[in-house]
N, C-alpha and C. Protein backbone atom coordinates (compact mmCIF):
# COMPACT_ATOMS: atom_id res chain seq x y z
N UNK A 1 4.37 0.20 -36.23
CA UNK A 1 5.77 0.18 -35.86
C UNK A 1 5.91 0.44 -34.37
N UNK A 2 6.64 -0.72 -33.33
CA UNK A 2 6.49 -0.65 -32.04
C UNK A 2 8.30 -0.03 -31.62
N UNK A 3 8.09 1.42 -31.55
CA UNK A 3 9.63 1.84 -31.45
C UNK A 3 9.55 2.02 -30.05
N UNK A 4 10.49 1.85 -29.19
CA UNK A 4 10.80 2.40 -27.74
C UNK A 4 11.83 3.51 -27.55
N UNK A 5 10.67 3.98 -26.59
CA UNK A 5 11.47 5.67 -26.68
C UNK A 5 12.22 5.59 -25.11
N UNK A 6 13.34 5.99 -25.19
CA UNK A 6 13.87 6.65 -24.12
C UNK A 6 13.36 7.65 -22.87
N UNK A 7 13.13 7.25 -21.29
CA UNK A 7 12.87 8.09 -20.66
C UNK A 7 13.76 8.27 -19.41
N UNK A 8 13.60 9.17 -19.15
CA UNK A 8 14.64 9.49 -17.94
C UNK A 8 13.93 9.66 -16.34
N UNK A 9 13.95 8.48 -15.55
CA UNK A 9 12.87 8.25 -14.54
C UNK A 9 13.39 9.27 -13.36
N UNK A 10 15.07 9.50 -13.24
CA UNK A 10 15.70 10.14 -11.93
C UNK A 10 16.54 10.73 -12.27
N UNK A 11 17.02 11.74 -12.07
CA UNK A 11 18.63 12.39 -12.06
C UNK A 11 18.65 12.85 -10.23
N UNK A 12 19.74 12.35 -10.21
CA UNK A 12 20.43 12.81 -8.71
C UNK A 12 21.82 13.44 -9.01
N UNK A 13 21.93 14.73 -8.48
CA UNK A 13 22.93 15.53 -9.11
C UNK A 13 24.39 15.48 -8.26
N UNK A 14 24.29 14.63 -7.43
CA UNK A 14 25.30 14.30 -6.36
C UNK A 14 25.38 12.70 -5.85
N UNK A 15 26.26 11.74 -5.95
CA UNK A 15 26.55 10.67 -5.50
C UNK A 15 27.83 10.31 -5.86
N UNK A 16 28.42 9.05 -4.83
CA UNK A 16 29.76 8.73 -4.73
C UNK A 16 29.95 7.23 -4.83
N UNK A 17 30.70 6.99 -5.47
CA UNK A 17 31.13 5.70 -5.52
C UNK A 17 32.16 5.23 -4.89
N UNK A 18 32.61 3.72 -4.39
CA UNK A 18 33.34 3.13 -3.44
C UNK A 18 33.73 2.10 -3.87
N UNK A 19 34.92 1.77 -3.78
CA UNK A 19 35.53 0.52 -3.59
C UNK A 19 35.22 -0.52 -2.93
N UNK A 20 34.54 -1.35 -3.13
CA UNK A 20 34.27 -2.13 -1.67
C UNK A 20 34.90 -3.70 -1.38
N UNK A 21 35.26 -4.11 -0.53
CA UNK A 21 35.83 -5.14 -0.24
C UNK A 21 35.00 -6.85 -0.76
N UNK A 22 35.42 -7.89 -0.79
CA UNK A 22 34.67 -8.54 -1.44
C UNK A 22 33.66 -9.34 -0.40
N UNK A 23 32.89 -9.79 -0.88
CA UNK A 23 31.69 -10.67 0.04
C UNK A 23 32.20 -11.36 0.87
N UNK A 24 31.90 -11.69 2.26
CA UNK A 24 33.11 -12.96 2.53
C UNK A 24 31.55 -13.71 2.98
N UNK A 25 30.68 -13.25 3.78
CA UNK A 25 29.64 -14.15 3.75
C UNK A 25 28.30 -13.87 2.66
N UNK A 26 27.10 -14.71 3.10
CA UNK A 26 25.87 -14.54 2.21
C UNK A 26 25.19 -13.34 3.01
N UNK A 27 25.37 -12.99 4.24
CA UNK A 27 24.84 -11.58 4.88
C UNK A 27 24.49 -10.46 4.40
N UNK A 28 24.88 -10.17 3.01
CA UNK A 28 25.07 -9.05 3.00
C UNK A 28 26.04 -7.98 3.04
N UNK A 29 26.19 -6.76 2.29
CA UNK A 29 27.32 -5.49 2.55
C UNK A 29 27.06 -4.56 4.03
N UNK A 30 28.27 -4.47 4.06
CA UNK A 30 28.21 -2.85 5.11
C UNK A 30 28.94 -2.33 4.84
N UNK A 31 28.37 -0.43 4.76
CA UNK A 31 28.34 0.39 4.03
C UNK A 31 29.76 0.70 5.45
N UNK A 32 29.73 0.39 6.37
CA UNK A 32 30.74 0.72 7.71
C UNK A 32 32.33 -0.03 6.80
N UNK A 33 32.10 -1.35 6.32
CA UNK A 33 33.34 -1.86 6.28
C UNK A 33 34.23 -1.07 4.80
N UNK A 34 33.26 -0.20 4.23
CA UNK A 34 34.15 0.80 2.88
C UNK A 34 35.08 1.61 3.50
N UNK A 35 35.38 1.65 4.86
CA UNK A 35 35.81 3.27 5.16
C UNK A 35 35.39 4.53 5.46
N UNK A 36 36.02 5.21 5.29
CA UNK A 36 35.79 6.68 5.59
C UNK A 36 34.59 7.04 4.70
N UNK A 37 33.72 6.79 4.61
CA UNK A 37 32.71 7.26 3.64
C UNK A 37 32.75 9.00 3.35
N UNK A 38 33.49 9.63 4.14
CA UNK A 38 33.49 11.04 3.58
C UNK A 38 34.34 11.31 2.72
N UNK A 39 35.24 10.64 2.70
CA UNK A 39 36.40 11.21 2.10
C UNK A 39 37.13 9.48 0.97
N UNK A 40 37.10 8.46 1.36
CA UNK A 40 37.49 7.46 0.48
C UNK A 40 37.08 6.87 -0.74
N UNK A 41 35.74 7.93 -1.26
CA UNK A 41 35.19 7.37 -2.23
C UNK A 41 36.13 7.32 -3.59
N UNK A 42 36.14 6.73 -4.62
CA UNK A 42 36.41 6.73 -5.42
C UNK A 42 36.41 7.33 -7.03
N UNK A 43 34.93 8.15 -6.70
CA UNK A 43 34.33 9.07 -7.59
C UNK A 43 33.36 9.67 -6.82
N UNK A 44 33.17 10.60 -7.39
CA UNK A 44 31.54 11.70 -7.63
C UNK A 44 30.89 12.35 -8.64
N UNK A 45 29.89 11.94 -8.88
CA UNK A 45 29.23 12.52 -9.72
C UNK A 45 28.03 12.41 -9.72
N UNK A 46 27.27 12.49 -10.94
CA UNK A 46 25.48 12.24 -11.20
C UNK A 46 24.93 11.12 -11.70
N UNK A 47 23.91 10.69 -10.94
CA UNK A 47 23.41 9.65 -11.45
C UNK A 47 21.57 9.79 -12.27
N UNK A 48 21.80 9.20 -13.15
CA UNK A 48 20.43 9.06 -13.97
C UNK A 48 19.80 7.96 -13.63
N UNK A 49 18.81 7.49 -13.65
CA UNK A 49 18.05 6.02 -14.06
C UNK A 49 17.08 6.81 -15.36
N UNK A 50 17.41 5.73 -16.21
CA UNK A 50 16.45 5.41 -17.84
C UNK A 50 16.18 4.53 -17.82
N UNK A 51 14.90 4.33 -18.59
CA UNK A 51 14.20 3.32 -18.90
C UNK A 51 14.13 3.06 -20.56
N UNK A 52 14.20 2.56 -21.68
CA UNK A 52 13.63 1.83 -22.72
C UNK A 52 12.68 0.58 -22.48
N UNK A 53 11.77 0.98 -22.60
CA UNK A 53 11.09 -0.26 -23.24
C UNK A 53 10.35 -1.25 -21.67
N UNK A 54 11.62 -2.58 -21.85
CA UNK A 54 11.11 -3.20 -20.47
C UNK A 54 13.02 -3.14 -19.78
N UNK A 55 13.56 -2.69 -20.28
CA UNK A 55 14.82 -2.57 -20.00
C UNK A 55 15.33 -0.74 -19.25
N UNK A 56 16.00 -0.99 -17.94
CA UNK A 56 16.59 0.30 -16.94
C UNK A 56 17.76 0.36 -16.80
N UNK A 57 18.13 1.14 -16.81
CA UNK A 57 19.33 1.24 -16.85
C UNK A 57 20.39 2.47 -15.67
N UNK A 58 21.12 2.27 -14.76
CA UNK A 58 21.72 2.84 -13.86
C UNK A 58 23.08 3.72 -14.23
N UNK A 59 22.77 4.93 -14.81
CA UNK A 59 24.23 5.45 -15.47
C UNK A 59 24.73 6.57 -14.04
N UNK A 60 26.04 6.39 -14.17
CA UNK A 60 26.85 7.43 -13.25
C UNK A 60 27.73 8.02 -14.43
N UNK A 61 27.26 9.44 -14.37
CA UNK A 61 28.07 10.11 -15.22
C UNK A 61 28.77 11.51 -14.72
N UNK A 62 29.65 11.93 -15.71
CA UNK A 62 30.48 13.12 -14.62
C UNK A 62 29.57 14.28 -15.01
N UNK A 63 29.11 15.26 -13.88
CA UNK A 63 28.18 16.14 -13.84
C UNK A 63 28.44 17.45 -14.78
N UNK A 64 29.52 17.42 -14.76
CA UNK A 64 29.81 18.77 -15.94
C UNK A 64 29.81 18.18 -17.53
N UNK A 65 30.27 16.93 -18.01
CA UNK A 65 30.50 16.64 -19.06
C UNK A 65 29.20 15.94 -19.24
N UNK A 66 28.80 14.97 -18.51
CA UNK A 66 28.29 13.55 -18.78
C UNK A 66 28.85 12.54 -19.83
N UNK A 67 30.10 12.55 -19.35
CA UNK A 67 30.78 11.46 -19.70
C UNK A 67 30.29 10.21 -18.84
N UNK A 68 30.17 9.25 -19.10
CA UNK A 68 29.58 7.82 -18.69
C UNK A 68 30.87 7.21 -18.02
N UNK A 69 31.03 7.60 -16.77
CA UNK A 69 31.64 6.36 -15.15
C UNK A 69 31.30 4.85 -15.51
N UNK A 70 30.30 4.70 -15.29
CA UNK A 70 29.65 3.16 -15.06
C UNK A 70 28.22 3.19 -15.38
N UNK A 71 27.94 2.24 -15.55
CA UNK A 71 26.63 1.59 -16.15
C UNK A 71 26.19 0.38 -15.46
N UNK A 72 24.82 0.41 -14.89
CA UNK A 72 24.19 -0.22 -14.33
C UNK A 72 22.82 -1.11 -14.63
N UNK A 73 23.01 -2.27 -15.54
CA UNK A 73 21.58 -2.61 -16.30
C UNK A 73 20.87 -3.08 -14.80
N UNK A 74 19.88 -2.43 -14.60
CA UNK A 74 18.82 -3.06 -13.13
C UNK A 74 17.67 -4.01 -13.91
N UNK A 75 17.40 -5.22 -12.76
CA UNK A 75 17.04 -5.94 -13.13
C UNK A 75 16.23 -6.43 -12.14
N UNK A 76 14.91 -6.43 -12.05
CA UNK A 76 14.26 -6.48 -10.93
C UNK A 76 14.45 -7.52 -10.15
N UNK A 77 14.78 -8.04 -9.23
CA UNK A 77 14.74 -9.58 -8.55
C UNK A 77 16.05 -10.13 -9.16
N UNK A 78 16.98 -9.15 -9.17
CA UNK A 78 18.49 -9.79 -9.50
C UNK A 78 19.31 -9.17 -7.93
N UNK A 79 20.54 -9.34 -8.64
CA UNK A 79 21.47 -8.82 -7.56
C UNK A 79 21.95 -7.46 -8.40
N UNK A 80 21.49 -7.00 -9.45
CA UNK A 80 21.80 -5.50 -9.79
C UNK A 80 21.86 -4.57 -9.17
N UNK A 81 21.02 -4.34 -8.01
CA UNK A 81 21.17 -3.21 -7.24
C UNK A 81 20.90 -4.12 -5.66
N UNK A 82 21.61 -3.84 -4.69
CA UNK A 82 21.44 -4.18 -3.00
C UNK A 82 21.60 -3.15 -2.31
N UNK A 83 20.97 -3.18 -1.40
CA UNK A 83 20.66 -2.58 -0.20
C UNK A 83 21.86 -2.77 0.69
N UNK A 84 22.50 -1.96 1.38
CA UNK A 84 23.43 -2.33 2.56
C UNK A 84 22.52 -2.73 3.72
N UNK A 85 23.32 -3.26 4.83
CA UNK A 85 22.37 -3.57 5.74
C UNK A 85 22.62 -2.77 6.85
N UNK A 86 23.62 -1.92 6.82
CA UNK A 86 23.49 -1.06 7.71
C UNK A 86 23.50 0.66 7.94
N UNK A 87 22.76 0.83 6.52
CA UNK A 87 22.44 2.23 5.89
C UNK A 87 21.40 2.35 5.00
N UNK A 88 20.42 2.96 4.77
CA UNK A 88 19.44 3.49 3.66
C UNK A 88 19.96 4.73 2.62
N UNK A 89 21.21 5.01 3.13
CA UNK A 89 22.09 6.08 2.03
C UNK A 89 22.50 5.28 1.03
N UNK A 90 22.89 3.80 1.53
CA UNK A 90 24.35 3.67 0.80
C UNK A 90 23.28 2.02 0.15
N UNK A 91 24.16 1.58 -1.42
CA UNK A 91 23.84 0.53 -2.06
C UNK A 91 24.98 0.04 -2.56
N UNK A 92 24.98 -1.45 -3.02
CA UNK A 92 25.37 -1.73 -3.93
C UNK A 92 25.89 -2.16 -5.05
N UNK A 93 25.70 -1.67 -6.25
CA UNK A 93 25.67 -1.77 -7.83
C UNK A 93 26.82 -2.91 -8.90
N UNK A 94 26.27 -3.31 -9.46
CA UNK A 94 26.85 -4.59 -10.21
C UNK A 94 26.68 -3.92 -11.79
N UNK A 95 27.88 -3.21 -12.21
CA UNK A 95 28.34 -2.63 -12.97
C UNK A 95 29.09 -3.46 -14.09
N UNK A 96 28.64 -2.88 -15.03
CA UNK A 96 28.69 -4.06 -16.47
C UNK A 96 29.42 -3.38 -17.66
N UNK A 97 30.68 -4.07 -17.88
CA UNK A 97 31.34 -2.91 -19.36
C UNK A 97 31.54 -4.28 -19.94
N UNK A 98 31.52 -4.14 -21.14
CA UNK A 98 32.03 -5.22 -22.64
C UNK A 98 32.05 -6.67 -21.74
N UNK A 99 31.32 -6.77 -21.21
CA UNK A 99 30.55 -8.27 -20.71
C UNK A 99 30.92 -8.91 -19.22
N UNK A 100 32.19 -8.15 -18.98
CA UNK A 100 32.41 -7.85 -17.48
C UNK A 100 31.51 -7.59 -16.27
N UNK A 101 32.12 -7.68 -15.45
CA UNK A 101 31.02 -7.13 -14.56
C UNK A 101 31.75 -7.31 -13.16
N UNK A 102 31.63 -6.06 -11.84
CA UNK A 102 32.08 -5.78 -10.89
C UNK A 102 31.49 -5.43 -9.90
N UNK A 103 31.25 -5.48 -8.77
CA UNK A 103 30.15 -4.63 -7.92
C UNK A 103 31.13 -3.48 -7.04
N UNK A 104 30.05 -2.54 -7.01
CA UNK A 104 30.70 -1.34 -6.13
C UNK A 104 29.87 -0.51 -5.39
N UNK A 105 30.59 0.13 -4.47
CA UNK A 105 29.55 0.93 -3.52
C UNK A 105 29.13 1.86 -3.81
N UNK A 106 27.74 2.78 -3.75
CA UNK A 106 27.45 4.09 -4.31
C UNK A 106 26.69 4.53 -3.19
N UNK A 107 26.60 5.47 -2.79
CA UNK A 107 25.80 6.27 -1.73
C UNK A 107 25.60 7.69 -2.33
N UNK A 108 24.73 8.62 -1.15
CA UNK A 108 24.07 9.87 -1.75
C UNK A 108 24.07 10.30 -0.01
N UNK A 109 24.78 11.62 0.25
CA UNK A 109 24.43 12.31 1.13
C UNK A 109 23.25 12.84 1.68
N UNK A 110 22.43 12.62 0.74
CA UNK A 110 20.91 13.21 1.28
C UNK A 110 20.36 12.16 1.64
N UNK A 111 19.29 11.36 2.61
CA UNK A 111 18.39 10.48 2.97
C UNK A 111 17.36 10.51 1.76
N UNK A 112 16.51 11.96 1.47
CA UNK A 112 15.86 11.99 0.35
C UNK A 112 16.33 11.80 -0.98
N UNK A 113 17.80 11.98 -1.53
CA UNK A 113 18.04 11.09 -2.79
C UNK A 113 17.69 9.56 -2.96
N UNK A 114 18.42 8.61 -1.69
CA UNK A 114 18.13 7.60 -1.55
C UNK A 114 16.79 7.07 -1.65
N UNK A 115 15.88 7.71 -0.90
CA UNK A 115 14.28 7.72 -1.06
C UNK A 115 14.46 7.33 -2.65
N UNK A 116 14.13 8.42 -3.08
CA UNK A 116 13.87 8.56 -4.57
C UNK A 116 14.73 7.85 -5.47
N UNK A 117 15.63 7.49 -5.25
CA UNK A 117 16.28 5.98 -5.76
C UNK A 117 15.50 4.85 -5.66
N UNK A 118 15.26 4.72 -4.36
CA UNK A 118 14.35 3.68 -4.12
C UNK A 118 13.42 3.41 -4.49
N UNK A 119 12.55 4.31 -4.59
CA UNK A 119 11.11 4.36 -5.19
C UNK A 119 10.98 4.04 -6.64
N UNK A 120 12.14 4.78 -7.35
CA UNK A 120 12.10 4.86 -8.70
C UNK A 120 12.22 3.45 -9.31
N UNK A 121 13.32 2.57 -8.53
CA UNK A 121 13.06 1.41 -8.68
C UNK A 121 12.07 0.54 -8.78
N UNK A 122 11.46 0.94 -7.50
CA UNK A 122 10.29 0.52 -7.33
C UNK A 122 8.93 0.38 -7.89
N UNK A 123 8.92 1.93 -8.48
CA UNK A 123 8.02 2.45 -9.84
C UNK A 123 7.96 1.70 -10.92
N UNK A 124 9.22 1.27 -11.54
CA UNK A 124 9.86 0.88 -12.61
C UNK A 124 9.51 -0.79 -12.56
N UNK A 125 9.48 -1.27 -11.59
CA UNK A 125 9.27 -2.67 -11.02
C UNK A 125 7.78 -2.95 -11.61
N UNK A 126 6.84 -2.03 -10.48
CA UNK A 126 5.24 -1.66 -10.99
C UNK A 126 4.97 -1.91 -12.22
N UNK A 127 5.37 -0.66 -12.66
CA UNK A 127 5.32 -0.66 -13.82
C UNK A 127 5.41 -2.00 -15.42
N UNK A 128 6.61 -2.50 -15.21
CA UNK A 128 6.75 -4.13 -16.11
C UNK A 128 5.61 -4.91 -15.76
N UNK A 129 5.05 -5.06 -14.31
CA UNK A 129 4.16 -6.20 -14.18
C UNK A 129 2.95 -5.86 -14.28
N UNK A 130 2.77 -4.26 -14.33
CA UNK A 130 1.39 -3.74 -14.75
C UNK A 130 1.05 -4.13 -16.34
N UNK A 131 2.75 -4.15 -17.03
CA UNK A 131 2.38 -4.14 -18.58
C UNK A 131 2.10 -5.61 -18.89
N UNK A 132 2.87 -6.54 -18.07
CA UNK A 132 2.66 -7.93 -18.09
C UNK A 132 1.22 -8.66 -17.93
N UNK A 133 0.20 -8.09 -16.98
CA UNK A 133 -0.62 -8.60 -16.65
C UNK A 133 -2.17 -7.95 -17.90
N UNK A 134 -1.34 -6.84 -17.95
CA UNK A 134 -2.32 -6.32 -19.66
C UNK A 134 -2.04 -7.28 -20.49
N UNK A 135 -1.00 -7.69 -20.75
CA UNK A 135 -0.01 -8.67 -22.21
C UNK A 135 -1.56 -9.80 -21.44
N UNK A 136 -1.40 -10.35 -20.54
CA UNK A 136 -2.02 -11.50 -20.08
C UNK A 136 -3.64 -11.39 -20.05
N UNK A 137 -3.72 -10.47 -20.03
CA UNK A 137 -5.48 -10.31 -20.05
C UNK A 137 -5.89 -9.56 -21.34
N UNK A 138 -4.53 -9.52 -22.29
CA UNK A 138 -5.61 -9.00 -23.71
C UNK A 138 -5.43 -10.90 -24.28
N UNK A 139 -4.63 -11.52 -23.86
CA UNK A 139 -4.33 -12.83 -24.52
C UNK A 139 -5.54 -14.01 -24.26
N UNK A 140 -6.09 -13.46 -23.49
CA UNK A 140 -7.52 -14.52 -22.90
C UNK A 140 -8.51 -14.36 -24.01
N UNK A 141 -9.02 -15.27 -24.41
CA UNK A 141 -10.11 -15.06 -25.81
C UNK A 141 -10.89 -14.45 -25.46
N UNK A 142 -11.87 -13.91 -26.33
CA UNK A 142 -12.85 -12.66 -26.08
C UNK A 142 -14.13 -13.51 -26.27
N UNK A 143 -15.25 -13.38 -25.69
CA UNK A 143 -16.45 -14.08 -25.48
C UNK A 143 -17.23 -13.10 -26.25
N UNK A 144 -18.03 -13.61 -27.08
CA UNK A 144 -18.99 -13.15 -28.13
C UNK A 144 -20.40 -12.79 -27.42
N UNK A 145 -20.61 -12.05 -26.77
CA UNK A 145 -22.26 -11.69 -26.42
C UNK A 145 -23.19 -11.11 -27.46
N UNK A 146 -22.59 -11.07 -28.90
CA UNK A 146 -23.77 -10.84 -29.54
C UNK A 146 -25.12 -11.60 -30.12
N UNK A 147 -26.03 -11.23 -30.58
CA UNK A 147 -26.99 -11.94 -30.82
C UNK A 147 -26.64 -12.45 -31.89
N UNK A 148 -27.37 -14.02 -32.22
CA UNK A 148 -27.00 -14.67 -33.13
C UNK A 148 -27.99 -14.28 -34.10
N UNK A 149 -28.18 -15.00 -35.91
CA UNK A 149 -28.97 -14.65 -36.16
C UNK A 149 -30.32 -15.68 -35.87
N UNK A 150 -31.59 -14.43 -35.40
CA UNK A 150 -32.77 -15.27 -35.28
C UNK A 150 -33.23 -14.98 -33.91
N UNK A 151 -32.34 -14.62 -33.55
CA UNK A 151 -31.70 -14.85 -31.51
C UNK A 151 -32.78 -13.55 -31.21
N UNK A 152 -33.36 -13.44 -30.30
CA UNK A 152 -34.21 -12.42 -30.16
C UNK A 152 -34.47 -12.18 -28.74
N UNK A 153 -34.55 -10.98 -27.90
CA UNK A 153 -34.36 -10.64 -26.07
C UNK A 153 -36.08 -9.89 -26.03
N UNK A 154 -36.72 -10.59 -25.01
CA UNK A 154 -38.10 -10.37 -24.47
C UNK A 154 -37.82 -9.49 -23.10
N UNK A 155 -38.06 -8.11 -23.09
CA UNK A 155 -37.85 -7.46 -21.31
C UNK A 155 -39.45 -7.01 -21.12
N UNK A 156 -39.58 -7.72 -19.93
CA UNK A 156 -40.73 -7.39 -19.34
C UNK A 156 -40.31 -6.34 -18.06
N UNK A 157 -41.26 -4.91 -18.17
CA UNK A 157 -40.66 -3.98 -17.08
C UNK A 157 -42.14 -3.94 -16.31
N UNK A 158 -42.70 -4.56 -16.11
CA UNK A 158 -44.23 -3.89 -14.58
C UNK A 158 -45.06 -4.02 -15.48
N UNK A 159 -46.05 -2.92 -15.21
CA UNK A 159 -46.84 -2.03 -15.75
C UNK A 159 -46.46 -0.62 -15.85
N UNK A 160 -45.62 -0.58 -17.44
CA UNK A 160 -44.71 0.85 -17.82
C UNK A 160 -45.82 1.42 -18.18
N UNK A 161 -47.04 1.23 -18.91
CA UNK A 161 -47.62 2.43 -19.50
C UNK A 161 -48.99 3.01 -18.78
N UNK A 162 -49.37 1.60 -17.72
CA UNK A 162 -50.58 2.45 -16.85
C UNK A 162 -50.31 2.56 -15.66
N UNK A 163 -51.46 4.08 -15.68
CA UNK A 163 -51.31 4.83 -14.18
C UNK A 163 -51.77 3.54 -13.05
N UNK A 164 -50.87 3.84 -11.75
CA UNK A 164 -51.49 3.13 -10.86
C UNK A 164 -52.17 3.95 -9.84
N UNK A 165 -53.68 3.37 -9.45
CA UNK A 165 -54.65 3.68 -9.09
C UNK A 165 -53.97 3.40 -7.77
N UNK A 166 -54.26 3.98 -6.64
CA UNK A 166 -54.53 4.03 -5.37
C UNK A 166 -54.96 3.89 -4.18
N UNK A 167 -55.92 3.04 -3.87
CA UNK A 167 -57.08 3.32 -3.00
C UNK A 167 -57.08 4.00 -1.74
N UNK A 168 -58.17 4.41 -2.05
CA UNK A 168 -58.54 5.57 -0.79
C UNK A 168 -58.88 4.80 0.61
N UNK A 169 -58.68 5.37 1.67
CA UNK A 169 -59.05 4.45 2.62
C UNK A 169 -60.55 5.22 2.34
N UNK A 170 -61.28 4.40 3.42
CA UNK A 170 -63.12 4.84 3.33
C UNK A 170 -63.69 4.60 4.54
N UNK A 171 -64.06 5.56 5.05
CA UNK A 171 -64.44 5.37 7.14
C UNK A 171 -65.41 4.72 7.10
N UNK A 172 -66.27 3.99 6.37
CA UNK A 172 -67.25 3.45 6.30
C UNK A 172 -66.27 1.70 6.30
N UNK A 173 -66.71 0.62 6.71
CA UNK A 173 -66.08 -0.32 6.22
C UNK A 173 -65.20 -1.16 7.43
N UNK A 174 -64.41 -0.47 7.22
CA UNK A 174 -63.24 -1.32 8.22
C UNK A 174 -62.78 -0.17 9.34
N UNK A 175 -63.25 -1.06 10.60
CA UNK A 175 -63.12 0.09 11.55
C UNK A 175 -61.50 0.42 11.87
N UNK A 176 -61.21 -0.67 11.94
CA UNK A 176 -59.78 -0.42 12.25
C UNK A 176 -58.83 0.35 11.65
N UNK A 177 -58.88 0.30 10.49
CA UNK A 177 -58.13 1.24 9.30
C UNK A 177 -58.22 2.66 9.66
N UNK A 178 -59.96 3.33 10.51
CA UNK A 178 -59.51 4.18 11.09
C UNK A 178 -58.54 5.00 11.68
N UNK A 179 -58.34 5.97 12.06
CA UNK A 179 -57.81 6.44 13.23
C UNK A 179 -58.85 7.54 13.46
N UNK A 180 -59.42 7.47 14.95
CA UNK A 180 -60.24 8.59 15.31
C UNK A 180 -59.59 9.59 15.42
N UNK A 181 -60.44 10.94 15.53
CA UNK A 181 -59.56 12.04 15.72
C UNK A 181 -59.90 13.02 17.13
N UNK A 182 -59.20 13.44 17.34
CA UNK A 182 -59.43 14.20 18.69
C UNK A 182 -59.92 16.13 18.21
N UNK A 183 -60.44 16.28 19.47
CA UNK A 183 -60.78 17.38 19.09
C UNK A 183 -59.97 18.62 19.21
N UNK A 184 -60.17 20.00 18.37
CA UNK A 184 -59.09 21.01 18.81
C UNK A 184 -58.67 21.40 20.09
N UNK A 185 -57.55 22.20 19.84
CA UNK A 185 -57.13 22.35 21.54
C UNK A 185 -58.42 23.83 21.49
N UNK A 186 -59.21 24.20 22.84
CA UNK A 186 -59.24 25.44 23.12
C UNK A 186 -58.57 26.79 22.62
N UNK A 187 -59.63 27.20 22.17
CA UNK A 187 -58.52 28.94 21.79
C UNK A 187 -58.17 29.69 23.44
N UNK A 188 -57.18 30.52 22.73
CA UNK A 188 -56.79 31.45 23.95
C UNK A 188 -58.00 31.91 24.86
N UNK A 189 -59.29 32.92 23.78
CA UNK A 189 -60.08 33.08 24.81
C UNK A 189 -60.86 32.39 25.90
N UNK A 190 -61.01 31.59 25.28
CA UNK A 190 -61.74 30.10 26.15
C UNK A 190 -61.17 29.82 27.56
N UNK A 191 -59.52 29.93 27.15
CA UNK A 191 -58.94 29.36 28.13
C UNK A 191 -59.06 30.38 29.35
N UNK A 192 -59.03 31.71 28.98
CA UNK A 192 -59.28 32.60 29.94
C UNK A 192 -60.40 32.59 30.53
N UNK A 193 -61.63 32.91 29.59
CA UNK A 193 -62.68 32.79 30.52
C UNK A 193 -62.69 31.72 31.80
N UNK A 194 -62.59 30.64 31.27
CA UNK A 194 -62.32 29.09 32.13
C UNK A 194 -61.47 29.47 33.18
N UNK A 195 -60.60 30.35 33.42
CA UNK A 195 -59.19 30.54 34.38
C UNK A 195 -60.57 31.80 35.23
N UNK A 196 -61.05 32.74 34.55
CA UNK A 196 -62.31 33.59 35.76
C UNK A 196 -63.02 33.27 35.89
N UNK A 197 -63.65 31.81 35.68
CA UNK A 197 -64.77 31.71 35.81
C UNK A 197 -64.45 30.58 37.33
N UNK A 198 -63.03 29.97 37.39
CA UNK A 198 -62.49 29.53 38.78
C UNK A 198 -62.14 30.29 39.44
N UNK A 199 -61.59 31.58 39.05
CA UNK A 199 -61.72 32.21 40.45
C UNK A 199 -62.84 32.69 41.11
N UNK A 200 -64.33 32.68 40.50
CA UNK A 200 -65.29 33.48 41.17
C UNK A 200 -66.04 32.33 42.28
């Protein structure tokens, strides 16, 4: 039984939503043309990202109740979630009730919420095409390396069980193989005598 469980990838305990004016070109939003971003938002509250399955989901809910604002199905390589182009705070969201659908502005006062928005997306992205490319490489047929019957493997390793002999070199024979040897150095006394026997 293949059940999908519910997980909860982000909670951000602070963000605001915006009204935003409609597209007039293909450029892109700016987070400048909403207004007063301190004060004109339209809501505040908390936002979650969940995941089921291969499906995420973008909820804004009110932080004391969690009553459900808006709902955000994300969709990787859609227009579900955008980037403004002239902020890394601010996005935004294409919000979906009983088959509708609206876009609106959402931002987060912290730089690091946004981060972690971002990423989580991003994670979540990873993630589907990590599971996709498993789906794709358990689906490739499996190649049989076993032996057939009759089928039989010969390993030849050296000589595993005898010692190997060595040869000695032998000063007799080949001169070259030599190396002559020199003689010791002088001991200390030697060297002395030799040192009085120049001064006399």
């Amino acid at each position: 039984m293949n059940e999908e469980y519910e997980s909860i990838l982000l909670i951000i305990r602070e963000c605001f939503v915006y009204k935003i004016p409609p597209r007039t070109a293909a450029r892109g939003y700016r987070a400048a043309e909403w207004g007063d971003l301190g004060s004109s938002f339209l809501w505040k509250g908390r936002l979650r990202v969940l995941s089921r399955g291969k499906k995420c989901e973008i909820r804004l809910e009110d932080k004391d109740t969690g009553e459900l604002f808006a709902m955000c199905p994300y969709e990787p390589h859609s227009n579900s979630v955008e980037a403004v182009l002239d902020s890394s705070r601010y996005f935004v969201l294409k919000i979906v009730n009983e088959g509708r659908h609206a876009f609106v502005g959402m931002g987060f006062q912290e730089r690091s919420d946004a981060f972690d928005f971002n990423v989580t997306l991003q994670d979540f992205e990873k993630q589907l095409r990590a599971e996709e490319k498993a789906v794709e490489t358990n689906a490739l047929p499996k190649k049989d390396y076993s032996l057939k019957e009759g089928q039989t493997i010969n390993i030849t390793i050296g000589n595993v069980g005898t010692k190997r002999i060595r040869p000695r070199p032998t000063a007799q024979g080949n001169s070259e193989a030599s190396i002559p040897l020199l003689p010791p150095p002088p001991s200390a006394s030697q060297v002395k005598q030799q040192q009085k026997q120049s001064f006399y």
